[in-house]
Protein backbone atom coordinates (compact mmCIF):
# COMPACT_ATOMS: atom_id res chain seq x y z
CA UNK A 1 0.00 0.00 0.00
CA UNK A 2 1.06 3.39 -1.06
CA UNK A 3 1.14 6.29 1.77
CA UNK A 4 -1.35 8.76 1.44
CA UNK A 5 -1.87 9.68 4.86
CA UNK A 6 0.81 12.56 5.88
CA UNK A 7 2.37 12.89 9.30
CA UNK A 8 -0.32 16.30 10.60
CA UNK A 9 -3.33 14.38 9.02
CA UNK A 10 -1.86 10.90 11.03
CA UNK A 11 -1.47 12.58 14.20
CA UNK A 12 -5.44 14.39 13.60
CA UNK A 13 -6.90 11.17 12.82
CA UNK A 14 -5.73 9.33 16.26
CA UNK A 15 -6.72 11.80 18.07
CA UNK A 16 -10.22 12.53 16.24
CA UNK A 17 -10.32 8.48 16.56
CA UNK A 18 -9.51 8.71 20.24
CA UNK A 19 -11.89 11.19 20.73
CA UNK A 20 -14.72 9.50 19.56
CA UNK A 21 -13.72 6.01 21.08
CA UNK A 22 -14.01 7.98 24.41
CA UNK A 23 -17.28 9.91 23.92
CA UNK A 24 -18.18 6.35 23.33
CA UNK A 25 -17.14 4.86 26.46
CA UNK A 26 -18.75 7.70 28.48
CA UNK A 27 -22.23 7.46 26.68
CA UNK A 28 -21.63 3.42 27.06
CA UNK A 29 -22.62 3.48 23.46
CA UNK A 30 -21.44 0.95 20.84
CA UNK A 31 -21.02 3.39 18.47
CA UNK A 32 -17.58 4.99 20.00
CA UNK A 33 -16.38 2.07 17.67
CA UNK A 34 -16.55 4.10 14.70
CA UNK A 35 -13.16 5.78 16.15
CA UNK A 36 -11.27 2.70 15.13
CA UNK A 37 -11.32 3.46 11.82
CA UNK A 38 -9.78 6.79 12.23
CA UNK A 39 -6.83 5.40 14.29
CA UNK A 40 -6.13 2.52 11.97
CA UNK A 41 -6.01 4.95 9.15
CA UNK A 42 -3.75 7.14 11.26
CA UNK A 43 -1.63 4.50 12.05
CA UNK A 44 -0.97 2.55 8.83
CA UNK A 45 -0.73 5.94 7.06
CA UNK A 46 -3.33 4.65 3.79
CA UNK A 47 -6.72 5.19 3.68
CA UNK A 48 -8.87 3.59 1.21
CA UNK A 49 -10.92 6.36 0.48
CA UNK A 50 -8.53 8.95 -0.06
CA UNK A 51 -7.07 6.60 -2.76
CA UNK A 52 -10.52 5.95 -4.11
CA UNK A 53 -10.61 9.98 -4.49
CA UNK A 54 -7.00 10.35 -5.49
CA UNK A 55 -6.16 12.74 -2.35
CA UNK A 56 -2.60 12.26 -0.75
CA UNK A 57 -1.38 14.34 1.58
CA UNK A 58 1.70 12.30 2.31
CA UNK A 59 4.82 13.94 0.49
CA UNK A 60 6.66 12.06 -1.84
CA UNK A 61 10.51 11.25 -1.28
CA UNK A 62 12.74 10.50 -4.05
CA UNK A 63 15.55 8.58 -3.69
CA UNK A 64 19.15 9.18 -5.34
């Protein structure tokens, strides 16, 4: 899989994710699950949409 997910929009989506995994603990509602998806995204940098839509914020290295 091909990084699309740069390092500010990682660190935003764990803590959106977080965020929402809490406000589901604290309501005791199943749906603070949804926040899982944000923090996997975050944390294997690709998300399946964004690729869908051809949006990368990830910067591209080249190598010498």
């Amino acid at each position: 899989m091909k990084c699309n997910v740069g390092k500010t929009e990682q660190v935003i989506r764990i803590s959106i994710g977080t965020i929402i995994i809490l406000i589901g603990i604290y309501y005791k509602s199943w749906w603070g699950l949804i926040g899982s998806a944000p923090i996997i995204t975050g944390a294997i940098r690709y998300c399946p949409v964004s690729a869908i839509l051809g949006v990368s914020t990830c910067k591209q290295t080249t190598r010498s």
